[in-house]
N, C-alpha and C. Protein backbone atom coordinates (compact mmCIF):
# COMPACT_ATOMS: atom_id res chain seq x y z
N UNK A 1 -19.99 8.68 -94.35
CA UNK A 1 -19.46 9.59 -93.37
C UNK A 1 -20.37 10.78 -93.16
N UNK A 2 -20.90 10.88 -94.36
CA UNK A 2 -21.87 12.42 -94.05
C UNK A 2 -23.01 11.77 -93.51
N UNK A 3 -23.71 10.86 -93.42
CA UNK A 3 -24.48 10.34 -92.50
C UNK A 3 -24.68 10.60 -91.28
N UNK A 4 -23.04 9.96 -90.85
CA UNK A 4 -22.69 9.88 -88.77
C UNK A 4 -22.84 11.39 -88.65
N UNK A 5 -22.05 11.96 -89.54
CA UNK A 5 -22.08 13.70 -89.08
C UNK A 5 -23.15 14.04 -88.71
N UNK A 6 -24.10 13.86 -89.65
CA UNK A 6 -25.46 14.59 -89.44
C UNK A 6 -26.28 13.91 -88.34
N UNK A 7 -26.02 12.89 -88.22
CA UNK A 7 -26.83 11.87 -87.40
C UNK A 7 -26.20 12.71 -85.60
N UNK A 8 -24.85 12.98 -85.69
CA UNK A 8 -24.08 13.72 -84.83
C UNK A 8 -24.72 15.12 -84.51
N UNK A 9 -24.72 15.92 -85.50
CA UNK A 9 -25.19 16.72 -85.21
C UNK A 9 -27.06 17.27 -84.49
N UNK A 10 -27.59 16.43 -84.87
CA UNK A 10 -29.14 16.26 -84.74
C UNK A 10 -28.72 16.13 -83.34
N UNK A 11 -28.16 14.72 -83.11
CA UNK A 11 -28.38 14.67 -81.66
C UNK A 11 -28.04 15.53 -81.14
N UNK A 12 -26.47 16.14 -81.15
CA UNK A 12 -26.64 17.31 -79.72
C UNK A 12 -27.13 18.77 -80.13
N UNK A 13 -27.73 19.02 -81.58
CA UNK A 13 -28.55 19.73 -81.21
C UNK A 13 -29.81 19.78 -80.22
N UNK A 14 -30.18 18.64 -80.51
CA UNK A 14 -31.35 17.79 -79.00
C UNK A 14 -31.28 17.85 -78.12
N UNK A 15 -29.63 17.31 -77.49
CA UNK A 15 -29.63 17.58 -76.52
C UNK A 15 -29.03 19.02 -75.66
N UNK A 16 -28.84 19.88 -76.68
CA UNK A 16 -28.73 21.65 -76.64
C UNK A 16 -29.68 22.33 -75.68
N UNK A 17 -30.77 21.80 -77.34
CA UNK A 17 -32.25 22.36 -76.75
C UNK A 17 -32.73 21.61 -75.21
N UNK A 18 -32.53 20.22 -75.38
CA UNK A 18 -33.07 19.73 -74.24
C UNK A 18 -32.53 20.77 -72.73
N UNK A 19 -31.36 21.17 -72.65
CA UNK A 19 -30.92 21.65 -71.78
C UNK A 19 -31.42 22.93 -71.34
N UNK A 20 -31.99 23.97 -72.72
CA UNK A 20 -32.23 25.30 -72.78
C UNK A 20 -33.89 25.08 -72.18
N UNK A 21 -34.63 23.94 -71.83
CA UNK A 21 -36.09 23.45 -71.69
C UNK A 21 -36.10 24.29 -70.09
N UNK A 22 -37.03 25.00 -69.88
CA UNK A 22 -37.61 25.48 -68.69
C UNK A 22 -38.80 24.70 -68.47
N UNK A 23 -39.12 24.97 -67.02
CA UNK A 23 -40.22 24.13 -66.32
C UNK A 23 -41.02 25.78 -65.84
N UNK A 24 -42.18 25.66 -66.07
CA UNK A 24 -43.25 26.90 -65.35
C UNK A 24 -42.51 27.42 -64.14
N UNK A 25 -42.18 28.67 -64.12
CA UNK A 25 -41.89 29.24 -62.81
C UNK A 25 -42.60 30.58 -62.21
N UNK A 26 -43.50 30.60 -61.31
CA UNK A 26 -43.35 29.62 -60.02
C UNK A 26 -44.56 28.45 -60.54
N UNK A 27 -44.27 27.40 -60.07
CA UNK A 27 -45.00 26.13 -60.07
C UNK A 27 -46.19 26.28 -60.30
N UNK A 28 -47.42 25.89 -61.37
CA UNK A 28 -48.10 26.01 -61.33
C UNK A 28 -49.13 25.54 -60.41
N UNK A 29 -50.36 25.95 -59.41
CA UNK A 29 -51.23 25.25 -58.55
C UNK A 29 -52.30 25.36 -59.17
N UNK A 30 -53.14 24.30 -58.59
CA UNK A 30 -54.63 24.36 -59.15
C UNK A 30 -55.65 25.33 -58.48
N UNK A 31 -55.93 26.61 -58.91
CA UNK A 31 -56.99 27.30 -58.22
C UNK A 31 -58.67 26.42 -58.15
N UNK A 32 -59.05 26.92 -56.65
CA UNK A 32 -60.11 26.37 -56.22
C UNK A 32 -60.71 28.02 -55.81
N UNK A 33 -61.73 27.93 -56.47
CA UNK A 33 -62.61 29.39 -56.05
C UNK A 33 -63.50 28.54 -55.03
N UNK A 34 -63.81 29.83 -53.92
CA UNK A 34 -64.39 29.94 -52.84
C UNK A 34 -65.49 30.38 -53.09
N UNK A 35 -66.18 30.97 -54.29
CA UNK A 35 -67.78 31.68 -54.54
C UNK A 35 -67.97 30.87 -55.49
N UNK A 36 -69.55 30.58 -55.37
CA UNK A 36 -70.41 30.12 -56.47
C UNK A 36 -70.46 31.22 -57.87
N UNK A 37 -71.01 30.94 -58.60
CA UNK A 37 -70.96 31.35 -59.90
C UNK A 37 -71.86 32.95 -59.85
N UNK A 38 -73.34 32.32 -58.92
CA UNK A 38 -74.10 32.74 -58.64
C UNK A 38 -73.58 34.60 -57.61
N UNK A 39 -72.85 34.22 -57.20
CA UNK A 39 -72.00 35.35 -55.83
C UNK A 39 -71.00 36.51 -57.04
N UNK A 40 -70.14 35.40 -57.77
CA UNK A 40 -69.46 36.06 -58.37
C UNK A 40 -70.53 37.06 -59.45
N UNK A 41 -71.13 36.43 -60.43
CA UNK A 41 -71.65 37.86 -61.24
C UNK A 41 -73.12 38.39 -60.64
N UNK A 42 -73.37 38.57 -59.13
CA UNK A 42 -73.64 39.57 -58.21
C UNK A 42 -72.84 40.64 -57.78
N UNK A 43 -71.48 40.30 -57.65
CA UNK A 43 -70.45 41.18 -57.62
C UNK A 43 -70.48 42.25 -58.84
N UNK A 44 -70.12 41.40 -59.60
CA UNK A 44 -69.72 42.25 -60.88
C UNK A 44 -70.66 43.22 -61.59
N UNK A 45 -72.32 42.49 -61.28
CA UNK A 45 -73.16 43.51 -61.26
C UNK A 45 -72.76 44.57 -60.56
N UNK A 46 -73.09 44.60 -59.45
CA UNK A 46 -73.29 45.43 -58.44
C UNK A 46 -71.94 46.26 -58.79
N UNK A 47 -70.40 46.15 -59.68
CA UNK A 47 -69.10 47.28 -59.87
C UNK A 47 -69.75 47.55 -61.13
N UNK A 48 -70.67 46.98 -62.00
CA UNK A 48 -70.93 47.88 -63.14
C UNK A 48 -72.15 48.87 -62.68
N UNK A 49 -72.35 48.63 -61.82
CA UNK A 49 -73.67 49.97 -61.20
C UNK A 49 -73.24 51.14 -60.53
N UNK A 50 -71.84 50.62 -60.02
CA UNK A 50 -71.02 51.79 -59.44
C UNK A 50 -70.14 52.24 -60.36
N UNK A 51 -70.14 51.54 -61.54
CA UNK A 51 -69.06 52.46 -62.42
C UNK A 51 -67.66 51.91 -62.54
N UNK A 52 -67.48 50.85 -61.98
CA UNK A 52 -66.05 50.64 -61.20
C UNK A 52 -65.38 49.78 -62.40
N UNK A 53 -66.45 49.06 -63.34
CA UNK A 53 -66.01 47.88 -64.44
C UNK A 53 -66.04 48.97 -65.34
N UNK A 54 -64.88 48.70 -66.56
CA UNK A 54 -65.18 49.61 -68.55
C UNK A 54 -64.82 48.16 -69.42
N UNK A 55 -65.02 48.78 -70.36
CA UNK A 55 -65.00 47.73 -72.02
C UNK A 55 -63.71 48.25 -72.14
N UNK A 56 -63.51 47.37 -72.71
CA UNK A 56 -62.35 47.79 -73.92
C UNK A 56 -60.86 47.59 -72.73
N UNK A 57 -59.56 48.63 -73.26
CA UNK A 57 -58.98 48.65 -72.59
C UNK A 57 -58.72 49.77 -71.59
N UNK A 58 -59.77 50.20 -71.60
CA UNK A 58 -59.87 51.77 -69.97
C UNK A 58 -59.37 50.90 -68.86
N UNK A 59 -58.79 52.24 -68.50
CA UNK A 59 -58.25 51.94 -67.26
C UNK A 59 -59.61 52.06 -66.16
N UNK A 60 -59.33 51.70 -64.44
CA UNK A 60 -60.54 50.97 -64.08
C UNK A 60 -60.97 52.72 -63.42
N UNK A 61 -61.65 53.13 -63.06
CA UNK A 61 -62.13 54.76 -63.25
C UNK A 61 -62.57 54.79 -61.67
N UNK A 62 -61.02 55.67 -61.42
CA UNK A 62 -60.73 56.14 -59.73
C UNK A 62 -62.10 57.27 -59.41
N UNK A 63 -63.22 57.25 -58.16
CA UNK A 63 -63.99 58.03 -58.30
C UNK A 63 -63.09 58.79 -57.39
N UNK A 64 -63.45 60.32 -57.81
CA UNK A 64 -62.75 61.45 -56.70
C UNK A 64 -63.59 61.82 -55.45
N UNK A 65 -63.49 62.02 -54.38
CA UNK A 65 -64.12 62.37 -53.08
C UNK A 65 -64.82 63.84 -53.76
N UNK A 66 -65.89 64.28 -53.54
CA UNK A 66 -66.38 65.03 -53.20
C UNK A 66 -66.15 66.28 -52.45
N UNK A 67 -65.84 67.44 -53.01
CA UNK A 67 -65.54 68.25 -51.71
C UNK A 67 -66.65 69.14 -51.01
N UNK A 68 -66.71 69.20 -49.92
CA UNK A 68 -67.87 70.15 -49.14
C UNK A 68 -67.57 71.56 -48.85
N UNK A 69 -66.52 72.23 -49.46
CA UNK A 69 -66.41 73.35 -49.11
C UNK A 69 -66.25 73.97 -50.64
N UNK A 70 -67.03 75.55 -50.36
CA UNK A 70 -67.62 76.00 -51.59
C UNK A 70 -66.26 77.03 -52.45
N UNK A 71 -66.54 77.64 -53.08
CA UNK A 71 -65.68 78.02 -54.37
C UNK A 71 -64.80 79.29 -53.36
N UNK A 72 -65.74 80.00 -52.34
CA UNK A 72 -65.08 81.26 -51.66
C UNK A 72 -64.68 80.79 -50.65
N UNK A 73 -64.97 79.94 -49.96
CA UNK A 73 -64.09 79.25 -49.44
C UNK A 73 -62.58 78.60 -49.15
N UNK A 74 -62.86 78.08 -50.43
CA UNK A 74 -61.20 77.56 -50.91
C UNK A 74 -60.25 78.61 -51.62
N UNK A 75 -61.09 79.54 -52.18
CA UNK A 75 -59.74 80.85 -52.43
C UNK A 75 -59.18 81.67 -51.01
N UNK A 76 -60.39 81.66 -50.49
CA UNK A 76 -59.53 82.30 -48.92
C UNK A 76 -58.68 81.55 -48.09
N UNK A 77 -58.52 79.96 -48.23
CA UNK A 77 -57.58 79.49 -47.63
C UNK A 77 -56.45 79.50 -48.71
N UNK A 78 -56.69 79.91 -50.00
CA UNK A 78 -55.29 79.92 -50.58
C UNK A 78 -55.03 81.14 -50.41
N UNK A 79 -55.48 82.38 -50.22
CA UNK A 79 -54.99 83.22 -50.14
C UNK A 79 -54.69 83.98 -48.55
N UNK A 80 -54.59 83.02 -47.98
CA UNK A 80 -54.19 83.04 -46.54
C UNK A 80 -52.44 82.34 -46.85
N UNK A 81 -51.77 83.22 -45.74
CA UNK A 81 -49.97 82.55 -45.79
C UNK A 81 -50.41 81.08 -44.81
N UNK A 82 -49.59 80.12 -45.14
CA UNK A 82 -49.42 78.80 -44.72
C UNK A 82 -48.11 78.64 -43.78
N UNK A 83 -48.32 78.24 -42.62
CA UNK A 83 -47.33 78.13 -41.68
C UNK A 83 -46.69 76.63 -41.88
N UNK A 84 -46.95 75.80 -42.73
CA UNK A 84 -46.22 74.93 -42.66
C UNK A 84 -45.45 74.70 -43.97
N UNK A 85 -45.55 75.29 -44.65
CA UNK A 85 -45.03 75.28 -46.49
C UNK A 85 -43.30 74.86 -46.24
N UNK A 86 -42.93 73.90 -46.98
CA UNK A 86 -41.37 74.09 -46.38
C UNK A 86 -40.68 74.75 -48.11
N UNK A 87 -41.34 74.54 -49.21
CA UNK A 87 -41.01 75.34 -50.08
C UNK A 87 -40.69 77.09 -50.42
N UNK A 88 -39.88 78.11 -50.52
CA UNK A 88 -40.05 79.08 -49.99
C UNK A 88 -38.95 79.91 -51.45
N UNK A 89 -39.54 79.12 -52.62
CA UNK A 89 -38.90 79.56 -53.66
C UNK A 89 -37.69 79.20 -54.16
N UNK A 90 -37.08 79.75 -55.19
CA UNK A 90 -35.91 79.66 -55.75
C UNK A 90 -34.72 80.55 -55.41
């Protein structure tokens, strides 16, 4: 009798698991690259010359624009009142 039991139990543990079985979602497809080998690490040169690739786990390094207007410059437009500010304190 302790046999069938166990023999019982195996199976629908089997068929438990069988039920709990997922299939890949979403479906896996077969990628087909469009560049030669040759194109691709021309690329990748050319982002480690600009800076754009890091080692490790860095994040990928946003360059900032440049600004063209000089240091006295930009204090006199802050210290000019702003007609469009919709903030106007507490």
């Amino acid at each position: 009798m302790n046999a069938k039991q166990i023999l019982v139990s195996v199976v629908l543990f089997a068929a438990a698991g069988a039920a709990f079985a997922e299939t890949a979602y979403p479906p896996e497809t077969k990628f087909v690259s469009t560049k030669t080998r040759a194109e691709v690490i021309a690329e990748l040169k050319q982002a480690q010359a600009q800076g754009l690739v890091t080692n490790g786990d860095n994040y990928p390094i946003v360059q900032e624009p440049r600004s063209s207007l000089t240091r006295a410059q930009v204090m006199s437009t802050l210290s000019q009142p702003s007609s469009n500010e919709s903030y106007h304190g507490a």
